[in-house]
Protein backbone atom coordinates (compact mmCIF):
# COMPACT_ATOMS: atom_id res chain seq x y z
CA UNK A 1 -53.74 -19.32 37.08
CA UNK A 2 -52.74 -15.59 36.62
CA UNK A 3 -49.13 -16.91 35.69
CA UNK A 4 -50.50 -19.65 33.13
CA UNK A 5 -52.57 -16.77 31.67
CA UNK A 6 -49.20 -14.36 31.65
CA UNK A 7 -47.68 -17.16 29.82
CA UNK A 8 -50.40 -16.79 27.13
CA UNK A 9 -50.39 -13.57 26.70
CA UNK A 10 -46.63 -13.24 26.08
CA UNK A 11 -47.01 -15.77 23.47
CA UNK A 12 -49.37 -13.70 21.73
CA UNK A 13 -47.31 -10.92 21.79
CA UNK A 14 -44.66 -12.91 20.57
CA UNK A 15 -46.32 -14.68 17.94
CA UNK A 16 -48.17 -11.26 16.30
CA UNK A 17 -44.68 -9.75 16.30
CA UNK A 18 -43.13 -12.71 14.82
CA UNK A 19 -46.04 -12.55 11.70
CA UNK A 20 -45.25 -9.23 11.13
CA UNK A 21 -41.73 -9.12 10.73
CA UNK A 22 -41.72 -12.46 8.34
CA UNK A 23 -42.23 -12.27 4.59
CA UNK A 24 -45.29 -13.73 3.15
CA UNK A 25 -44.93 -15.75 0.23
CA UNK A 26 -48.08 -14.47 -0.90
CA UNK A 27 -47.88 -11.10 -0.70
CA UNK A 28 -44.07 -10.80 -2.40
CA UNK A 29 -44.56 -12.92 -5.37
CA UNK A 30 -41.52 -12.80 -7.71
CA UNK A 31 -42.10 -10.05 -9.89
CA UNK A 32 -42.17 -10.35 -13.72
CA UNK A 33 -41.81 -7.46 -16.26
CA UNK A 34 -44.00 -7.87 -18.98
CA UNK A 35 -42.47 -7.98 -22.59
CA UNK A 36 -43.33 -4.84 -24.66
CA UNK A 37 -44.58 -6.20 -27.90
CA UNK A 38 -45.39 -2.59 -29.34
CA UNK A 39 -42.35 -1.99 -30.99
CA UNK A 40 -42.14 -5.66 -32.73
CA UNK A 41 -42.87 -6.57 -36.06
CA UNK A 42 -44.69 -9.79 -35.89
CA UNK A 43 -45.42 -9.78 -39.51
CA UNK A 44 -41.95 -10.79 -40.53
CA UNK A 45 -41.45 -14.31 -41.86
CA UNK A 46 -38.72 -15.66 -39.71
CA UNK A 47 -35.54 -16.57 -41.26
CA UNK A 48 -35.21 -20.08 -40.52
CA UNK A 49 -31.60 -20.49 -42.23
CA UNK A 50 -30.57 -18.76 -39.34
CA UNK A 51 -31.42 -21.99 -37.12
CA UNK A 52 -29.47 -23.81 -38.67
CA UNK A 53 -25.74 -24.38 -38.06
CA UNK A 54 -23.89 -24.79 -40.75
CA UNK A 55 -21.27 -26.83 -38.70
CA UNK A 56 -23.60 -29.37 -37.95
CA UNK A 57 -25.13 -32.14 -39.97
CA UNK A 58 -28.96 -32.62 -39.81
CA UNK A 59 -30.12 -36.33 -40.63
CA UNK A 60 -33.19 -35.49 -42.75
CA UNK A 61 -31.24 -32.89 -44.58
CA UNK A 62 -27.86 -34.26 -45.04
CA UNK A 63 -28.06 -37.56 -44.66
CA UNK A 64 -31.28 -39.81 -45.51
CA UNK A 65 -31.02 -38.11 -48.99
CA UNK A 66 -28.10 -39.80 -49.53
CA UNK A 67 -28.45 -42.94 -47.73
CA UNK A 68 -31.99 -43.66 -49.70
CA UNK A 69 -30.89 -43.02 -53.03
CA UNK A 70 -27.85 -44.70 -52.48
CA UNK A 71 -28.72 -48.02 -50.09
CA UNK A 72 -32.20 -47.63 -49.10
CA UNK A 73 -33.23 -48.39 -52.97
CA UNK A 74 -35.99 -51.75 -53.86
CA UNK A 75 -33.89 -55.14 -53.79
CA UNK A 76 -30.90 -53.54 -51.30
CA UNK A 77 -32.05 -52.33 -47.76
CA UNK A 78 -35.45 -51.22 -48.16
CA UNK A 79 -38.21 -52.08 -46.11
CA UNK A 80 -39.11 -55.15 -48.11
CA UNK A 81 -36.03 -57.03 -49.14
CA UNK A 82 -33.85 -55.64 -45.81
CA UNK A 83 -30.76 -57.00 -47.99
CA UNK A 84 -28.74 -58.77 -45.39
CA UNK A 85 -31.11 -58.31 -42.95
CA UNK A 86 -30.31 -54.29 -42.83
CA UNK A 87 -33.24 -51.50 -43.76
CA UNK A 88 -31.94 -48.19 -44.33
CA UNK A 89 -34.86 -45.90 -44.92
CA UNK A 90 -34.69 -43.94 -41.50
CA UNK A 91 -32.94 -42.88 -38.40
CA UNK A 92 -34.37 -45.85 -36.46
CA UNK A 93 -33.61 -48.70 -38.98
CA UNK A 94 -30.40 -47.28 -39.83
CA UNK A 95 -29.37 -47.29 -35.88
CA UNK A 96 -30.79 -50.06 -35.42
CA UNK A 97 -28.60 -52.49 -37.84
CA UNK A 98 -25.90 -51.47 -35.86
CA UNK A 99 -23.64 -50.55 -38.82
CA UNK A 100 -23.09 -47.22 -37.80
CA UNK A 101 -20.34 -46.68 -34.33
CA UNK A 102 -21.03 -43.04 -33.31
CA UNK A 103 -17.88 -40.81 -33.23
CA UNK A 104 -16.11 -43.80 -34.70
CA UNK A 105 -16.14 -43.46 -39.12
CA UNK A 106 -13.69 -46.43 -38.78
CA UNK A 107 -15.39 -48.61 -36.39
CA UNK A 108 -18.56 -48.10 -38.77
CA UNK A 109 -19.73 -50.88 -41.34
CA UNK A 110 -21.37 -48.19 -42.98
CA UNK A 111 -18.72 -46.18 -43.24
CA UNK A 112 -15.97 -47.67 -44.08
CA UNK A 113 -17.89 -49.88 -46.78
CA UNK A 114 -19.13 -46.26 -48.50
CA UNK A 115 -15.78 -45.08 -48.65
CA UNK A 116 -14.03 -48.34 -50.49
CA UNK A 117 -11.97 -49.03 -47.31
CA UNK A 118 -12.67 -53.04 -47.14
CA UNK A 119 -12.59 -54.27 -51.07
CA UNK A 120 -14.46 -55.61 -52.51
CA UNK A 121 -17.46 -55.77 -50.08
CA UNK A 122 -18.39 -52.05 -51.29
CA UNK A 123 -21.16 -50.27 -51.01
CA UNK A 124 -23.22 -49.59 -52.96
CA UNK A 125 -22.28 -53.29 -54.70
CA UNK A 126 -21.84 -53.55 -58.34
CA UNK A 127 -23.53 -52.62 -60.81
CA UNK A 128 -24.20 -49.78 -58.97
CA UNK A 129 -22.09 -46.91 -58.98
CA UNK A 130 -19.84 -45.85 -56.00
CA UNK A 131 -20.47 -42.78 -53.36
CA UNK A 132 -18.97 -39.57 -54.11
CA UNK A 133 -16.01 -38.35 -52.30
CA UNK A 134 -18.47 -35.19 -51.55
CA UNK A 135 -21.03 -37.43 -50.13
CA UNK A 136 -19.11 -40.02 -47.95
CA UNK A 137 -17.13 -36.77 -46.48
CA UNK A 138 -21.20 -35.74 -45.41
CA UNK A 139 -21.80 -39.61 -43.85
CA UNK A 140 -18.52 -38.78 -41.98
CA UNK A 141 -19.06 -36.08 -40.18
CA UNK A 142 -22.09 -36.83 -39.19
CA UNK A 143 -20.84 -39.95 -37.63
CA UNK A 144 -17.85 -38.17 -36.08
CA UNK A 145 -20.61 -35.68 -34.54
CA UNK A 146 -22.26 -38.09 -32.94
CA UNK A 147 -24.67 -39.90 -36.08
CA UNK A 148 -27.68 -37.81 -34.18
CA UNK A 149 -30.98 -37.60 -35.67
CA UNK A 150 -30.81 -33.30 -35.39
CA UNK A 151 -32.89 -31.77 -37.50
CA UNK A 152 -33.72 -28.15 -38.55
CA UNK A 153 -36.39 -26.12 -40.43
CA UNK A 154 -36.09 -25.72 -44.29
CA UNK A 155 -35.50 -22.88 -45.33
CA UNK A 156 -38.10 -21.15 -47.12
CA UNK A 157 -36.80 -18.07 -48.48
CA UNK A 158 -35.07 -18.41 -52.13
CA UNK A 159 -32.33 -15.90 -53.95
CA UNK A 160 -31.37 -17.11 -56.98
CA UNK A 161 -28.25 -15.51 -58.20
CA UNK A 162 -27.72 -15.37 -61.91
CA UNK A 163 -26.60 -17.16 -64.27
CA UNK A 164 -26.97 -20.35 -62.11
CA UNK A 165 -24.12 -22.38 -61.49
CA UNK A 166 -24.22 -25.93 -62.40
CA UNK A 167 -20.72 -26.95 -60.81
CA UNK A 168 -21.77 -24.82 -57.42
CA UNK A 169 -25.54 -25.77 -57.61
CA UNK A 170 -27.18 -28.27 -60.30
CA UNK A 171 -24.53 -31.04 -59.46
CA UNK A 172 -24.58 -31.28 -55.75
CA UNK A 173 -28.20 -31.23 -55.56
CA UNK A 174 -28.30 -34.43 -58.37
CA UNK A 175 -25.23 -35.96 -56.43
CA UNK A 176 -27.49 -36.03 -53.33
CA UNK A 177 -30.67 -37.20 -54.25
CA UNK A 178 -30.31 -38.64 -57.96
CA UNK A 179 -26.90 -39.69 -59.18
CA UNK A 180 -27.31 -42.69 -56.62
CA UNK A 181 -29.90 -44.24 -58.50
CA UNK A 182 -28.93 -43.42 -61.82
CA UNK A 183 -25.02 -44.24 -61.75
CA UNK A 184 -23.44 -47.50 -62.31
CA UNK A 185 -24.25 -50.58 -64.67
CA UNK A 186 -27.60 -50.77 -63.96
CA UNK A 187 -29.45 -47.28 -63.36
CA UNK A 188 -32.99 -46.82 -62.58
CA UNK A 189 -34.86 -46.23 -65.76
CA UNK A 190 -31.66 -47.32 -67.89
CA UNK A 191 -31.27 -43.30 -67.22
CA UNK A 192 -27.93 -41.85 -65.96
CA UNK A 193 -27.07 -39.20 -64.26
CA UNK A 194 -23.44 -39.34 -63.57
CA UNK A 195 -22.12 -35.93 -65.01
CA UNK A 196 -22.71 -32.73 -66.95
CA UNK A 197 -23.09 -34.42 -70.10
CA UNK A 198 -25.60 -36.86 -69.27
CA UNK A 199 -27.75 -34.48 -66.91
CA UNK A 200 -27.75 -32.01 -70.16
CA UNK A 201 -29.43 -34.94 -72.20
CA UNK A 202 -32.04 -34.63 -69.31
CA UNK A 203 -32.08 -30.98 -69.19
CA UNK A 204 -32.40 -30.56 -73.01
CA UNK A 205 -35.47 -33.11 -73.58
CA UNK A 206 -37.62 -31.30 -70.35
CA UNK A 207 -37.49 -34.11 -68.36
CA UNK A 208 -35.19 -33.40 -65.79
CA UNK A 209 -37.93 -30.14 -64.66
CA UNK A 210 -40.86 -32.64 -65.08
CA UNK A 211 -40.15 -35.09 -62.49
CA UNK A 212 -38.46 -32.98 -59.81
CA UNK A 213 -41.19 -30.78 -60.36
CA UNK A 214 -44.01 -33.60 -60.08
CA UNK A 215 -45.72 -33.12 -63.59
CA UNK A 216 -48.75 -35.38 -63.84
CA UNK A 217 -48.08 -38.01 -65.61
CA UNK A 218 -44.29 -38.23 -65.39
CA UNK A 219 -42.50 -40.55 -62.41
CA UNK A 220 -41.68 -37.98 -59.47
CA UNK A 221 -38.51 -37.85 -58.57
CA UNK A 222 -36.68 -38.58 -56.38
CA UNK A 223 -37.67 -41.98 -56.29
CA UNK A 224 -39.40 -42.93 -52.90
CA UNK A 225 -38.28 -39.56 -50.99
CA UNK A 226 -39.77 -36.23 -50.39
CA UNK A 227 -40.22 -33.61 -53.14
CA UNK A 228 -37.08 -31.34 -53.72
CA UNK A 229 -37.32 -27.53 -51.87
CA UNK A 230 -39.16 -25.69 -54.44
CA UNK A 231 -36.07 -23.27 -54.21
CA UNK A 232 -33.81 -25.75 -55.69
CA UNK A 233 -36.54 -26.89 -58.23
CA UNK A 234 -36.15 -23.22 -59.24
CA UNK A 235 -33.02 -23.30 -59.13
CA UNK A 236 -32.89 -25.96 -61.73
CA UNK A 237 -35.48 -24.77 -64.13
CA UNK A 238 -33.62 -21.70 -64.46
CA UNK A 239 -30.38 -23.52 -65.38
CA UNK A 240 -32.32 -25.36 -67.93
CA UNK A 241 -33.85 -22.10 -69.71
CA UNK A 242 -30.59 -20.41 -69.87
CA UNK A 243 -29.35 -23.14 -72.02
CA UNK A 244 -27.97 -25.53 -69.24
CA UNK A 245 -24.22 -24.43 -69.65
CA UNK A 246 -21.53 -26.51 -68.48
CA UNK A 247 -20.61 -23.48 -65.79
């Protein structure tokens, strides 16, 4: 009996030694420094440009513009006459037909129809005009990147330098979201909007402003897609009142 409770003892001894030579997950947490938000100026509005890479082609941004006012139009591949069985009118219908190969522009319907490659099945089909160069260079890169549906915030501050460029920053915001509807044989409204001289014919008469601008009474424009970034709205108008110059 006296060994048995020797035994005991030593195990004791043992085991209170053992405790307090072994660290406690509760009493050595890992430590974390708090931030100082003192010196921070949380009042800032936060440049969102700045999240955006300008290597990289966003979907929403780039892309749908171009692909709705282009393909994604009533009686081609909207959501009601799905021309051929295709819809274009977002990232999931437009993965979904399986016209677009990602990484692969050539192994792409889409693609290679945009840029002319397998006359005369073209697309956009006659009477409507074809896809600028600018534009189907866009729908390329995006598919060589991957055809992801990234995405990035707009970008909410505006600087409009002066006199505003219509070659530099009219056109490629009509090319985009416009001249796709209002090019070819056929354009929507019987109005075109192909080049300087037509858009001027717009700009002169007020009309141009008054849809992208959403005037009541007036169709909004563009047709069946969000309203433009109230920058490039500005943008626009401000073209228009200096006289709309061809510069």
């Amino acid at each position: 009996m006296q060994e048995t409770g020797n035994l005991i003892a030593t195990a004791l001894i043992v085991g209170m030694l053992f405790a307090l030579t072994t660290p406690s997950c509760t009493s050595d947490p890992f430590i974390v420094e708090p931030i100082d938000t003192m010196n921070m100026d949380t009042t800032m509005t936060p440049d969102t440009s700045a999240l955006c890479s300008p290597d990289s082609i966003y979907f929403r941004k780039d892309v749908l513009p171009i692909v709705l006012s282009s393909c994604g139009m009533g009686l081609c591949h909207d959501s009601e006459t799905k021309n051929g069985g295709i819809e274009i009118t977002s990232y999931g219908t437009l993965i979904a037909s399986g016209i677009v190969e990602p990484f692969d522009p050539e192994g792409s319907r889409m693609y290679i129809r945009m840029a002319g490659m397998t006359a005369p099945l073209v697309m956009p089909p006659s009477p409507r005009g074809p896809i600028s160069d600018t534009n189907i260079l866009v729908i390329r890169r995006w598919i060589e990147q991957g055809a992801l549906n990234l995405d990035c915030p707009d970008d909410t501050t505006c600087t409009i330098d002066t006199p505003v460029s219509f070659t530099s920053i009219v056109f490629p915001v009509i090319d985009k979201y416009c001249k796709g509807c209002h090019s070819g044989n056929n354009p929507w409204g019987g109005i075109f909007l192909r080049d300087y001289e037509e858009i001027k014919v717009m700009a002169d008469n007020g009309r141009l402003v008054e849809v992208i601008s959403h005037d009541f009474g007036v169709p909004p424009m563009p047709k069946d897609q969000d309203r433009l970034l109230q920058c490039d709205i500005d943008k626009i108008r401000m073209w228009v009142e200096e006289g709309a110059p061809n510069n």
